[in-house]
PDB file of N, CA and C in Angstrom:
ATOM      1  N   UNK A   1       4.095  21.417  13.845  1.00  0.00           N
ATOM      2  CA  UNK A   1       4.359  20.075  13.337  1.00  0.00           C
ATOM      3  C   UNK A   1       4.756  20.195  11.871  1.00  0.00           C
ATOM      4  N   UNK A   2       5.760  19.665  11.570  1.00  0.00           N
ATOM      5  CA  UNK A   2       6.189  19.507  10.417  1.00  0.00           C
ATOM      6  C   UNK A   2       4.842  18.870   9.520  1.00  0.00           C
ATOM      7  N   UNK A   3       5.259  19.009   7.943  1.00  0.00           N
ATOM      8  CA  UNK A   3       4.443  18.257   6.911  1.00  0.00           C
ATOM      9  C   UNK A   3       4.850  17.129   6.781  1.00  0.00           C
ATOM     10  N   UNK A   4       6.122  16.569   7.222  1.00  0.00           N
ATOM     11  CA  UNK A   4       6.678  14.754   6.982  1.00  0.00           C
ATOM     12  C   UNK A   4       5.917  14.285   8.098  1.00  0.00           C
ATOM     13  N   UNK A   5       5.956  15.127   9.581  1.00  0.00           N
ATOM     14  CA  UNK A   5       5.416  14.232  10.607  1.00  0.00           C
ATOM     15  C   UNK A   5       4.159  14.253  10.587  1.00  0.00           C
ATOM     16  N   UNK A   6       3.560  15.407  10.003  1.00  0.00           N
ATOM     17  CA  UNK A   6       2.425  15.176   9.850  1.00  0.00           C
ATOM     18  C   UNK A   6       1.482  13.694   9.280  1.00  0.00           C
ATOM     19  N   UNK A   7       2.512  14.269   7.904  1.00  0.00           N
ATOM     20  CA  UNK A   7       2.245  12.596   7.048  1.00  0.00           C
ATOM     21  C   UNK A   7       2.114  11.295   7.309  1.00  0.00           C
ATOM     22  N   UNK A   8       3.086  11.292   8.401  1.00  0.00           N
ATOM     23  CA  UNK A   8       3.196   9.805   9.088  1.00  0.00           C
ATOM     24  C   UNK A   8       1.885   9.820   9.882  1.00  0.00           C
ATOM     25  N   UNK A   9       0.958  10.174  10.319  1.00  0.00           N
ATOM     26  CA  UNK A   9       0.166  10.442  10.634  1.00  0.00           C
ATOM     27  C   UNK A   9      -1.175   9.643   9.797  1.00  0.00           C
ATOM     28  N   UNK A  10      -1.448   9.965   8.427  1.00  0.00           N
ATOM     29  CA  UNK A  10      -2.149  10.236   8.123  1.00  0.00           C
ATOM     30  C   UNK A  10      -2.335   8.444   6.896  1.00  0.00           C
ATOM     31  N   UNK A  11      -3.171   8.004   6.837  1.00  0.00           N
ATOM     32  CA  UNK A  11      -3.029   6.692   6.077  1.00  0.00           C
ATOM     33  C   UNK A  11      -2.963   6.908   4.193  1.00  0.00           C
ATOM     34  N   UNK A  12      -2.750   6.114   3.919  1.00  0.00           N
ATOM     35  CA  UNK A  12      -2.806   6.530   2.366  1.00  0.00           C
ATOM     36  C   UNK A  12      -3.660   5.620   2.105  1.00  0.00           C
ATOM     37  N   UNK A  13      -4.164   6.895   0.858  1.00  0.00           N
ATOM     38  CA  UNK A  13      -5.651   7.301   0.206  1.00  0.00           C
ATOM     39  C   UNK A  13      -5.593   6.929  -1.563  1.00  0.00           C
ATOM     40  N   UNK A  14      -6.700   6.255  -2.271  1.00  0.00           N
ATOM     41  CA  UNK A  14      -6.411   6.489  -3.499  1.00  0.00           C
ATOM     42  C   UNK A  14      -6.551   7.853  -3.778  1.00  0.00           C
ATOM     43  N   UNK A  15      -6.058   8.974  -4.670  1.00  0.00           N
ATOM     44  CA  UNK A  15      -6.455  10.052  -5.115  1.00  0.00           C
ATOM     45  C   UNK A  15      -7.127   9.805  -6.585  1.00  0.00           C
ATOM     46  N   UNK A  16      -6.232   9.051  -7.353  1.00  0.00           N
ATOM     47  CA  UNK A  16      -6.661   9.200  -8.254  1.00  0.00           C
ATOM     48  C   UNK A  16      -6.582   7.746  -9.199  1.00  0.00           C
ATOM     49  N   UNK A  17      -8.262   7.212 -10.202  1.00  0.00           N
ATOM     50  CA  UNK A  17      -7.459   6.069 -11.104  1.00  0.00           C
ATOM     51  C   UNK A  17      -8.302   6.632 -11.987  1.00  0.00           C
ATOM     52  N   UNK A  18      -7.689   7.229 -13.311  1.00  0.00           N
ATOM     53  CA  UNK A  18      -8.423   7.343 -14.665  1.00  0.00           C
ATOM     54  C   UNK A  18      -7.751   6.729 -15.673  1.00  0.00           C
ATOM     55  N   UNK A  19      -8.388   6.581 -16.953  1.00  0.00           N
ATOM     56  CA  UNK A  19      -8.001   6.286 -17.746  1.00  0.00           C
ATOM     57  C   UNK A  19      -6.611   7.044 -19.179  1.00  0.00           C
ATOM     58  N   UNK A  20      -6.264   5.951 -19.133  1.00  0.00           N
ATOM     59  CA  UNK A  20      -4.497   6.416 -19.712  1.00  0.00           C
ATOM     60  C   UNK A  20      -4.100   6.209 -20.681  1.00  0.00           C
ATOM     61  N   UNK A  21      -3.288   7.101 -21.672  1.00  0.00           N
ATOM     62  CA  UNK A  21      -2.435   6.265 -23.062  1.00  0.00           C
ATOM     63  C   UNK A  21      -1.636   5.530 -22.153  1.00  0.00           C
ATOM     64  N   UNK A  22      -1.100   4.617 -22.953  1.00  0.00           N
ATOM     65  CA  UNK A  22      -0.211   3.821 -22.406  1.00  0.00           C
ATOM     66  C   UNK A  22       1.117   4.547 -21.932  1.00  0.00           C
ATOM     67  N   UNK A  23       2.161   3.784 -21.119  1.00  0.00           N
ATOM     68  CA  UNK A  23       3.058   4.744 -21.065  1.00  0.00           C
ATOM     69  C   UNK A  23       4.035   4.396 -22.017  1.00  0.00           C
ATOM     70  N   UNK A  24       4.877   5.420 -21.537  1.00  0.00           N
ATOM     71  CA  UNK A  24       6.165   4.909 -22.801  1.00  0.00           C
ATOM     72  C   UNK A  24       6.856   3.867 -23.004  1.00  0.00           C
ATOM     73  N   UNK A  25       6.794   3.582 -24.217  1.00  0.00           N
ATOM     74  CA  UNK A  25       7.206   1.322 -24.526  1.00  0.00           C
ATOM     75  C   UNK A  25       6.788   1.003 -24.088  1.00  0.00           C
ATOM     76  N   UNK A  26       5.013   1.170 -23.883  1.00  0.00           N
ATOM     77  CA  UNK A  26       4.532   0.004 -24.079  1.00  0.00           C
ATOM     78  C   UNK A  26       2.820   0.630 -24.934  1.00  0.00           C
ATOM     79  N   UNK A  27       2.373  -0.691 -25.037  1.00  0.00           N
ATOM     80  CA  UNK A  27       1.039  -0.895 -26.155  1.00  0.00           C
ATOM     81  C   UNK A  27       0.024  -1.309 -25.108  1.00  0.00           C
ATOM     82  N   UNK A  28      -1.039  -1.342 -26.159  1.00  0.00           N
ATOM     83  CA  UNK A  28      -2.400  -1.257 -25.663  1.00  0.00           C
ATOM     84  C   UNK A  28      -3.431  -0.688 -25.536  1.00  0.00           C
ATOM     85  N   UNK A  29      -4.481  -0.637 -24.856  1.00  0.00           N
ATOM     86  CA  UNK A  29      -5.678   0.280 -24.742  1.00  0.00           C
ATOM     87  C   UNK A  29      -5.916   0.673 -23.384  1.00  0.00           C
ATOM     88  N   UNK A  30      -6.129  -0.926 -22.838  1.00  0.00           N
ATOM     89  CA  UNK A  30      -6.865  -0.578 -21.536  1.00  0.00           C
ATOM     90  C   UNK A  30      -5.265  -0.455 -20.403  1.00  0.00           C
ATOM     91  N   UNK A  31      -4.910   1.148 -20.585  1.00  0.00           N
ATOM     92  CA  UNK A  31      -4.190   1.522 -19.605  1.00  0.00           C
ATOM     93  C   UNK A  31      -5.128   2.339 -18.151  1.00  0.00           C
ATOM     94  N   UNK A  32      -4.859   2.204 -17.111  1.00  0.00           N
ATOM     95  CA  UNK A  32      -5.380   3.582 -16.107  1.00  0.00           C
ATOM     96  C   UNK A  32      -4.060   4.115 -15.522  1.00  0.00           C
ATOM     97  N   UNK A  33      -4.365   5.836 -15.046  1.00  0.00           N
ATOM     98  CA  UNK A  33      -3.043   6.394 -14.385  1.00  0.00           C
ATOM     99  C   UNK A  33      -3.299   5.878 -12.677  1.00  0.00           C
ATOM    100  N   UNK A  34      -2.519   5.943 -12.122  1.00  0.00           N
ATOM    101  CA  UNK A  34      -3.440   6.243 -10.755  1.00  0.00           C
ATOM    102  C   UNK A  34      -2.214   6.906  -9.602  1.00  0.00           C
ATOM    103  N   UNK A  35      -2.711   7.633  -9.020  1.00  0.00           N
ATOM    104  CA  UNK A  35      -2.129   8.131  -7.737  1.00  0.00           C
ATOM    105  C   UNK A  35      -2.549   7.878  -6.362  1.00  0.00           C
ATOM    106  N   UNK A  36      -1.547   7.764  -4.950  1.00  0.00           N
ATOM    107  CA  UNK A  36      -1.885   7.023  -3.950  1.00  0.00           C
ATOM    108  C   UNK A  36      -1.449   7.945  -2.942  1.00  0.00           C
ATOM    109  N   UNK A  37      -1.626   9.029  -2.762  1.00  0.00           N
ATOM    110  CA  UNK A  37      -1.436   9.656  -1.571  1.00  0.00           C
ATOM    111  C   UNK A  37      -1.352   9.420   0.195  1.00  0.00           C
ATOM    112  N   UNK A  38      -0.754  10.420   0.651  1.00  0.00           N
ATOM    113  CA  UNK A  38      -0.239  10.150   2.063  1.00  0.00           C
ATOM    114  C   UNK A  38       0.261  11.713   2.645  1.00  0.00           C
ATOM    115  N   UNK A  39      -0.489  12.405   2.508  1.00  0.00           N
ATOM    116  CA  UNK A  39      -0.381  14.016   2.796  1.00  0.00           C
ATOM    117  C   UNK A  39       0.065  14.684   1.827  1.00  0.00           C
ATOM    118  N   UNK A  40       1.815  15.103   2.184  1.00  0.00           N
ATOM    119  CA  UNK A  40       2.375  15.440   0.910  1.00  0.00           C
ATOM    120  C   UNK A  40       2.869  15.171  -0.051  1.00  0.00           C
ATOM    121  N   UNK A  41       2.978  13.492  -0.047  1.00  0.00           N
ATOM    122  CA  UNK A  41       3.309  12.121  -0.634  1.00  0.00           C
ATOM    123  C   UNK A  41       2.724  11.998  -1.441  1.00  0.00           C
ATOM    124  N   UNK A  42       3.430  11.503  -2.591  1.00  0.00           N
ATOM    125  CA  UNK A  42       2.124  10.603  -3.774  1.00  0.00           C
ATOM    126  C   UNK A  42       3.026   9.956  -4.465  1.00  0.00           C
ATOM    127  N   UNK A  43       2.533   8.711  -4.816  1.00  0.00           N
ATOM    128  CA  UNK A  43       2.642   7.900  -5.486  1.00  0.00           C
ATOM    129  C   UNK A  43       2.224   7.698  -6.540  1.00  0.00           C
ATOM    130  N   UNK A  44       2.875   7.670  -7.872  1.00  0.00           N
ATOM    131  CA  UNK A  44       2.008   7.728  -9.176  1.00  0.00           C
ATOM    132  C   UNK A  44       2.272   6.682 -10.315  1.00  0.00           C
ATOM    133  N   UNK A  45       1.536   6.113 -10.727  1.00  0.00           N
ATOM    134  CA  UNK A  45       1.732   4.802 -11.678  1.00  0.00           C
ATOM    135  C   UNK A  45       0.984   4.349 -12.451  1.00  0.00           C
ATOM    136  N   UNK A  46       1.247   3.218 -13.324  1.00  0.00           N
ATOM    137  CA  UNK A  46       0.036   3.151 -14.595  1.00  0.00           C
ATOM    138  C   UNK A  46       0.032   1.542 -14.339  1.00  0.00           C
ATOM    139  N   UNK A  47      -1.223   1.466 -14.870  1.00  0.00           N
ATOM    140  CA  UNK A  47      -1.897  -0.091 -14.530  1.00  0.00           C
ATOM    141  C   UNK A  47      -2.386  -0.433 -16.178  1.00  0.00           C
ATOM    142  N   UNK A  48      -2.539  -1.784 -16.489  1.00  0.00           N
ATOM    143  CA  UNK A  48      -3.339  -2.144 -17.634  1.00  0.00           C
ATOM    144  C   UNK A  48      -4.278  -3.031 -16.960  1.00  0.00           C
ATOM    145  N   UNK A  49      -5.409  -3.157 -17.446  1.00  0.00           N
ATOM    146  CA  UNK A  49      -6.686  -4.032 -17.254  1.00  0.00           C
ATOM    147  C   UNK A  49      -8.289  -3.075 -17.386  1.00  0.00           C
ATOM    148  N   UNK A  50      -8.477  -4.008 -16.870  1.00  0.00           N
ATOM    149  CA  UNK A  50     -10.369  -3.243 -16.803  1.00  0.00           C
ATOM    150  C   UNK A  50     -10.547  -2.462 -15.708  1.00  0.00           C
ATOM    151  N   UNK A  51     -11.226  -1.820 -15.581  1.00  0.00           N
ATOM    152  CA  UNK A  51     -11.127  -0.585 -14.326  1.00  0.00           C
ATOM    153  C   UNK A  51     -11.183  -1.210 -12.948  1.00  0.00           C
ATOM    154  N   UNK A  52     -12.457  -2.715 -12.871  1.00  0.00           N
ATOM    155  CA  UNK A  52     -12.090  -3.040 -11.530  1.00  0.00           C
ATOM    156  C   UNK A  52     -10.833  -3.981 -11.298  1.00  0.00           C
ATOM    157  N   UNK A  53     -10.501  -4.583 -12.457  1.00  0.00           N
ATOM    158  CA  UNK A  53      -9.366  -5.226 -11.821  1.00  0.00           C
ATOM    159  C   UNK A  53      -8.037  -4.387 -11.228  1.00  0.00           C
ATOM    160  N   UNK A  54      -8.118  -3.127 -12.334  1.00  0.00           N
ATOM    161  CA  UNK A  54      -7.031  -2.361 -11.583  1.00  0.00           C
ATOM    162  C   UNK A  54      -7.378  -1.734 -10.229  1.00  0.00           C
ATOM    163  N   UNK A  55      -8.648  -0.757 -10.427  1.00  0.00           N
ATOM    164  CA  UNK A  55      -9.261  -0.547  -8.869  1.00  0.00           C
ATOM    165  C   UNK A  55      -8.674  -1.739  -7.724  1.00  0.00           C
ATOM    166  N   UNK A  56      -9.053  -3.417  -8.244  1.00  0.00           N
ATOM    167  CA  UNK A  56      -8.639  -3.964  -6.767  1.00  0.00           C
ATOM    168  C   UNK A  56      -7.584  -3.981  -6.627  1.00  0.00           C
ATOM    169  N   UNK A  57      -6.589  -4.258  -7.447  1.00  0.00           N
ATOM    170  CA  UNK A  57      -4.947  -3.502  -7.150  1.00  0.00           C
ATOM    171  C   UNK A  57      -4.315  -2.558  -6.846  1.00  0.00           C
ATOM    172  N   UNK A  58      -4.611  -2.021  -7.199  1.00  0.00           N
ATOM    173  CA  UNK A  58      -4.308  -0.918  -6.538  1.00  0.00           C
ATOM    174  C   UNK A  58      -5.349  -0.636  -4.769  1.00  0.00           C
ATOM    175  N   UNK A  59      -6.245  -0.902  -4.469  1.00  0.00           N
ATOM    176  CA  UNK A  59      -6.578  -0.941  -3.050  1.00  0.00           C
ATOM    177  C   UNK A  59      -6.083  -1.544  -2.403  1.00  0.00           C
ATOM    178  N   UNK A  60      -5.248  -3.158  -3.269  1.00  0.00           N
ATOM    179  CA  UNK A  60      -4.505  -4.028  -2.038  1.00  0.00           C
ATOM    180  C   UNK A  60      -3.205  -3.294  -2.009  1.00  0.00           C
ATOM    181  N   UNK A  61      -2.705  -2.382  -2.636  1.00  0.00           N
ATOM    182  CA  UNK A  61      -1.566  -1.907  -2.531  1.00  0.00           C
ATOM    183  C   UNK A  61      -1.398  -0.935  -1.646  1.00  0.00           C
ATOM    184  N   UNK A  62      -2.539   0.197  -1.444  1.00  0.00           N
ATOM    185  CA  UNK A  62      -3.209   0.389  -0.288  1.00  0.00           C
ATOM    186  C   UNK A  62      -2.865   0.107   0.591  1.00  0.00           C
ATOM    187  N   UNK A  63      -3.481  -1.044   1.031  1.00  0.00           N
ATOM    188  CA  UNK A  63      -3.425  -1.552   2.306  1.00  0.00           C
ATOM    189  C   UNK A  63      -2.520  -2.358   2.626  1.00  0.00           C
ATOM    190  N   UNK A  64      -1.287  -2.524   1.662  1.00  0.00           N
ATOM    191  CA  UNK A  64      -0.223  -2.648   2.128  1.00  0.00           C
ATOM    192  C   UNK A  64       0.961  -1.918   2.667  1.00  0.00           C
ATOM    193  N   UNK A  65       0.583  -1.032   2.289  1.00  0.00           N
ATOM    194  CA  UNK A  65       1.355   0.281   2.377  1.00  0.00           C
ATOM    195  C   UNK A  65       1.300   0.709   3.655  1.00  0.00           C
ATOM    196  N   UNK A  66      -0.542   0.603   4.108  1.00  0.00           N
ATOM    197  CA  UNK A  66      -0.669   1.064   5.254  1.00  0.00           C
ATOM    198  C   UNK A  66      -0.288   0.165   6.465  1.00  0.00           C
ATOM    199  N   UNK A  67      -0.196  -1.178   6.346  1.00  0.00           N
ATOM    200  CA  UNK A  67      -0.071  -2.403   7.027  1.00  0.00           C
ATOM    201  C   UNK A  67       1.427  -1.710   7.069  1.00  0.00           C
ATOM    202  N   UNK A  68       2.335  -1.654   6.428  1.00  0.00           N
ATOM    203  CA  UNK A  68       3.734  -1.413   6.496  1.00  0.00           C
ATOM    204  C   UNK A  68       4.050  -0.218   7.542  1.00  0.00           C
ATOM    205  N   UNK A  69       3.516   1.005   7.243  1.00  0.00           N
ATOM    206  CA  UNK A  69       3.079   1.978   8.515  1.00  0.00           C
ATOM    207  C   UNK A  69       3.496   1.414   9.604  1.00  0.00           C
ATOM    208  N   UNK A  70       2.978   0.471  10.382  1.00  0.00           N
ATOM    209  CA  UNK A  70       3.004   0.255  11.729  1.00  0.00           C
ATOM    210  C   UNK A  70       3.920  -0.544  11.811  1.00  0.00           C
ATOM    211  N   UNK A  71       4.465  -1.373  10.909  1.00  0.00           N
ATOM    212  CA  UNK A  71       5.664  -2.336  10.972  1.00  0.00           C
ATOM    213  C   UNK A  71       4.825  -3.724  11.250  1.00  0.00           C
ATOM    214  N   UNK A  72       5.565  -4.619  11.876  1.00  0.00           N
ATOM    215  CA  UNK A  72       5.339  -6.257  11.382  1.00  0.00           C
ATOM    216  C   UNK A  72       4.546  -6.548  12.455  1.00  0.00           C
ATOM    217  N   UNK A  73       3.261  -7.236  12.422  1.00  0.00           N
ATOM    218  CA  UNK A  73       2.194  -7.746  13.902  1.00  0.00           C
ATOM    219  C   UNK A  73       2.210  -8.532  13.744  1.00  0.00           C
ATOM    220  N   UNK A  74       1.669  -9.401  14.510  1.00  0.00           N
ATOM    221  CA  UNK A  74       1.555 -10.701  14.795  1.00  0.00           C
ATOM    222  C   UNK A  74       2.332 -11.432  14.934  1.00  0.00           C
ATOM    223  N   UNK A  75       3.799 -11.498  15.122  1.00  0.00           N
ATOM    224  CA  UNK A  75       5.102 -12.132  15.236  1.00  0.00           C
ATOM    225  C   UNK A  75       5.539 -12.039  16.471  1.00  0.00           C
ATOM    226  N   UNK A  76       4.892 -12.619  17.340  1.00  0.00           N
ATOM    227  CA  UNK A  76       5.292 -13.105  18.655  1.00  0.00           C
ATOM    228  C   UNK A  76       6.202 -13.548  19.303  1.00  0.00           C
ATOM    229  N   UNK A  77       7.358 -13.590  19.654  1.00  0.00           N
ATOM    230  CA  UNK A  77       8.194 -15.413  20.010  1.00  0.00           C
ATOM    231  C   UNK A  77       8.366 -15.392  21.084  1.00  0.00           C
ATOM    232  N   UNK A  78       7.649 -16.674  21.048  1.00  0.00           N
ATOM    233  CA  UNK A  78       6.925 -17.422  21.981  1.00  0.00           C
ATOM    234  C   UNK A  78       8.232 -18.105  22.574  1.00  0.00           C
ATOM    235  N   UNK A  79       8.469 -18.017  23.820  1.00  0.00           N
ATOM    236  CA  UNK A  79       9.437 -18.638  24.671  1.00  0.00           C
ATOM    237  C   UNK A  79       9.112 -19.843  25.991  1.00  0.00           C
ATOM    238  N   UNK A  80       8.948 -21.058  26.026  1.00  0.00           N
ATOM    239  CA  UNK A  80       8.452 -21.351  26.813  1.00  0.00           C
ATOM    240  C   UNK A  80       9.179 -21.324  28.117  1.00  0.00           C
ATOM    241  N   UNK A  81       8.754 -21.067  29.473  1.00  0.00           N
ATOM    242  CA  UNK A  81       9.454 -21.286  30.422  1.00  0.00           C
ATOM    243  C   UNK A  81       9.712 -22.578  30.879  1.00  0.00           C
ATOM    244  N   UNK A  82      10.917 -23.185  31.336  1.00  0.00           N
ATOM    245  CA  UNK A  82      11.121 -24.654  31.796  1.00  0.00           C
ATOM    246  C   UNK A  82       9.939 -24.926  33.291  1.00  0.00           C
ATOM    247  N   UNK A  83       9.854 -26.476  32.863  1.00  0.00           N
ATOM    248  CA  UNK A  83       8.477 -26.941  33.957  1.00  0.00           C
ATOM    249  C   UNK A  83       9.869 -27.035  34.999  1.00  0.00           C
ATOM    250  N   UNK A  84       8.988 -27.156  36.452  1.00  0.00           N
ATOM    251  CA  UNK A  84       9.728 -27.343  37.464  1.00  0.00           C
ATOM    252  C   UNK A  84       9.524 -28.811  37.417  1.00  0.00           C
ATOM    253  N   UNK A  85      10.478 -29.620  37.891  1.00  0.00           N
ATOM    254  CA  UNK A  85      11.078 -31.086  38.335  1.00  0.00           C
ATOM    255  C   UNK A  85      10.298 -31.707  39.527  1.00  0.00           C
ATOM    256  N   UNK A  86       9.600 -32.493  39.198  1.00  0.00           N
ATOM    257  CA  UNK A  86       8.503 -32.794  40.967  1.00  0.00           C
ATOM    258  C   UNK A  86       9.852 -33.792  41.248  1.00  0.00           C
ATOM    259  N   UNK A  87      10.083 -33.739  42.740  1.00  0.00           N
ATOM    260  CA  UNK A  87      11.526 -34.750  43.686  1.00  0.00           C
ATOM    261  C   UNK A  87      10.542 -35.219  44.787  1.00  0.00           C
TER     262      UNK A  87
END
């Protein structure tokens, strides 16, 4: 098995959220780095806020990511069949 198919496989994970200089152009203090893995995948980016507000952002991003994985649920269409005619 390949390492891509593998990947698809496998859900993505936070690896990593620590604390960060800011990145380039821009200011501040409260930066974090964070990385979002998926086997051999990663995702890497910088957040500003307090550790849990970024923590919960980055988890809903998470689980969007992974929601995306499987593609679109719950979208049904609904077709009704025609009633029969009482004669």
């Amino acid at each position: 098995m390949s390492q891509a198919s593998a990947a698809k496989g496998e859900p993505y994970k936070i690896r990593v959220i620590e604390p960060s200089d800011p990145p380039s152009g821009f200011d501040g203090s409260d930066w974090f780095r964070y990385e979002i893995g998926q086997g051999v995948n990663t995702i890497q980016g910088y957040r500003s806020g307090n550790r849990k507000s970024v923590t919960n952002a980055i988890e809903a991003i998470v689980v969007q990511l992974n929601e995306r994985r499987f593609g679109k649920r719950g979208r049904v269409q609904f077709i009704p069949t025609p009633k029969k005619t009482s004669t």
